[in-house]
Protein backbone atom coordinates (compact mmCIF):
# COMPACT_ATOMS: atom_id res chain seq x y z
CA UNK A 1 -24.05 19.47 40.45
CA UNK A 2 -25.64 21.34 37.65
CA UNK A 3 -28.87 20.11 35.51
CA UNK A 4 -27.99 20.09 31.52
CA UNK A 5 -30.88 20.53 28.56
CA UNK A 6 -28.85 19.01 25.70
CA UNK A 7 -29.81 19.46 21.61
CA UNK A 8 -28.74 18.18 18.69
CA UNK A 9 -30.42 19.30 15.51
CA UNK A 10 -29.30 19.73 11.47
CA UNK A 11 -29.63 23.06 10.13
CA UNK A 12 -28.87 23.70 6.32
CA UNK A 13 -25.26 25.40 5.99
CA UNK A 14 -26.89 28.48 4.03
CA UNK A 15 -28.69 29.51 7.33
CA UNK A 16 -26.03 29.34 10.11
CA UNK A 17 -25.65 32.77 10.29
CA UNK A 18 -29.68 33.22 10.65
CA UNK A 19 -29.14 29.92 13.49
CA UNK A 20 -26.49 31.89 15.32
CA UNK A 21 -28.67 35.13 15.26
CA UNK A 22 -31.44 33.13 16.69
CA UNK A 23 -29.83 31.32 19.38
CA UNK A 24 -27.74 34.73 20.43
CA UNK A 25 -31.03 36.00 21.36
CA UNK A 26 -32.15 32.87 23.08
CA UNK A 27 -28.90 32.44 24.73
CA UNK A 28 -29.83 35.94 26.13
CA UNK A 29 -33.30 35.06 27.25
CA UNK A 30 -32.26 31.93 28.93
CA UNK A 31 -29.17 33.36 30.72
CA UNK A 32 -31.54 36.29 32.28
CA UNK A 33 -33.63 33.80 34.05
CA UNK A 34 -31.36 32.27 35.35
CA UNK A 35 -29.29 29.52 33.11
CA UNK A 36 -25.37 29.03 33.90
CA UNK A 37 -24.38 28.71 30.72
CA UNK A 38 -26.07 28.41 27.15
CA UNK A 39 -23.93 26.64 24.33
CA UNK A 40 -24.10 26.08 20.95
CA UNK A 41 -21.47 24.20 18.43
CA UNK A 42 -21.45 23.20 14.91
CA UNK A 43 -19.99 20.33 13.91
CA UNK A 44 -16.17 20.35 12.37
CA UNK A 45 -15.24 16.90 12.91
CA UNK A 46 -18.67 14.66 13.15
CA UNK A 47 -18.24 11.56 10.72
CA UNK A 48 -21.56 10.07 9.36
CA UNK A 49 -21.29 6.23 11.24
CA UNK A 50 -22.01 2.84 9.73
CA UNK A 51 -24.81 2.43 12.59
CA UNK A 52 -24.98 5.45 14.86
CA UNK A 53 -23.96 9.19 14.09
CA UNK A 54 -24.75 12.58 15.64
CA UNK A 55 -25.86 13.21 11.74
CA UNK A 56 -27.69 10.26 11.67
CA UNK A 57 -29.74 10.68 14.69
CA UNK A 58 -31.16 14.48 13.04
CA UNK A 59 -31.24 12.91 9.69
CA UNK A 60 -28.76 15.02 8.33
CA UNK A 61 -29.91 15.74 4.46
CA UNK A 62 -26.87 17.34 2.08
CA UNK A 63 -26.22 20.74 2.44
CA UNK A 64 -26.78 21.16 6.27
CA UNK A 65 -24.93 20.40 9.22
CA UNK A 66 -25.18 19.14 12.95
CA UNK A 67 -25.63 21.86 15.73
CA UNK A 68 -24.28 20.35 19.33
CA UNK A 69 -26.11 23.02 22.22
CA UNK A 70 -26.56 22.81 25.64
CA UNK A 71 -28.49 24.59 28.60
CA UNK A 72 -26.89 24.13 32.04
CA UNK A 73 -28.87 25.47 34.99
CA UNK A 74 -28.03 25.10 39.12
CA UNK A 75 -30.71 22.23 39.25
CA UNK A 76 -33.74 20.77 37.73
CA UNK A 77 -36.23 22.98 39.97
CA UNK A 78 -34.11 25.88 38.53
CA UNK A 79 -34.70 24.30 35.21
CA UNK A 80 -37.92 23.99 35.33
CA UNK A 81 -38.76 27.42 36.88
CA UNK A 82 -35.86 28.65 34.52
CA UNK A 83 -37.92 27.18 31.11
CA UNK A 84 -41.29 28.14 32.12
CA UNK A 85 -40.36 31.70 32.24
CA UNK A 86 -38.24 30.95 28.95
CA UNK A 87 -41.50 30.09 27.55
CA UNK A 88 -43.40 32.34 28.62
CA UNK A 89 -40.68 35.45 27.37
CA UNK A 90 -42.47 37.84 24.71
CA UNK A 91 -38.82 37.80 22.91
CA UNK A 92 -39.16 34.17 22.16
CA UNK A 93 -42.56 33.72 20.97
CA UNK A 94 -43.04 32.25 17.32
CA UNK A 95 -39.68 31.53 17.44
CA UNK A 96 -39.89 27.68 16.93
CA UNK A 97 -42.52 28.37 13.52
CA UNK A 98 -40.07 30.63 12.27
CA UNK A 99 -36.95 28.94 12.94
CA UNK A 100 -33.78 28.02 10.23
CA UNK A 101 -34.22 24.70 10.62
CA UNK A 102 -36.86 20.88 10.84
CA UNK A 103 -37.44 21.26 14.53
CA UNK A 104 -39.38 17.54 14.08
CA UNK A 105 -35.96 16.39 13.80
CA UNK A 106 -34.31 18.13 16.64
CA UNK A 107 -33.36 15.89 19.42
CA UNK A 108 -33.42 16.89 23.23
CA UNK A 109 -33.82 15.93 26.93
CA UNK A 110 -32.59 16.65 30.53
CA UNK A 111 -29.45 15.36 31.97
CA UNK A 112 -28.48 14.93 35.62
CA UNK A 113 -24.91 15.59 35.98
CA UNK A 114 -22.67 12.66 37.69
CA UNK A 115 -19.29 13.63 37.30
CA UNK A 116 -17.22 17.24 36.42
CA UNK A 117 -14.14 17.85 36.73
């Protein structure tokens, strides 16, 4: 079963298009070493909860909007392996201090897949 790298982050609605140029290229990096898949989503039906909320948990401010991603690789050695060379890419470095969005409040972690159908 695949390993998953999941995100969820708010970026302000002016600079989606500058998000989506920046993850295209990451998407690219990522897939060439190795990743399955490499997914990104912005959020069209997300209500703000009472309690809990995927704009809660990135402390959604007005004027941006929650972005949904995930990484999915054949395992977490492939992961790992995969990321470090990520990392390490020429294309990708800076990126973070130059990115379209708080990256303090982006939320992430590894996932061990249990069920798909």
């Amino acid at each position: 079963m695949p390993y998953v790298d999941g995100y969820v982050l708010a970026v302000p609605v002016e600079k989606i298009d500058e998000y989506r140029e920046m993850a295209v290229r990451a998407g690219e990096v990522w897939k060439e070493h190795g990743a399955i898949a490499y997914v990104e989503c912005v959020a069209d039906d997300v209500p703000y909860g009472e309690l809990t909320s995927f704009p809660r948990a990135v402390q959604q401010k007005e004027g941006e909007t929650t972005i949904f991603s995930w990484i999915t690789y054949p395992s977490r050695e492939a992961r790992d392996a995969i990321n470090a060379k990520v990392m390490a890419d020429p294309r990708l470095k800076g990126q973070m201090n130059q990115a379209p969005f708080d990256p303090r409040r982006m939320i992430f972690g590894g996932f061990r897949s249990i069920v798909e159908l």
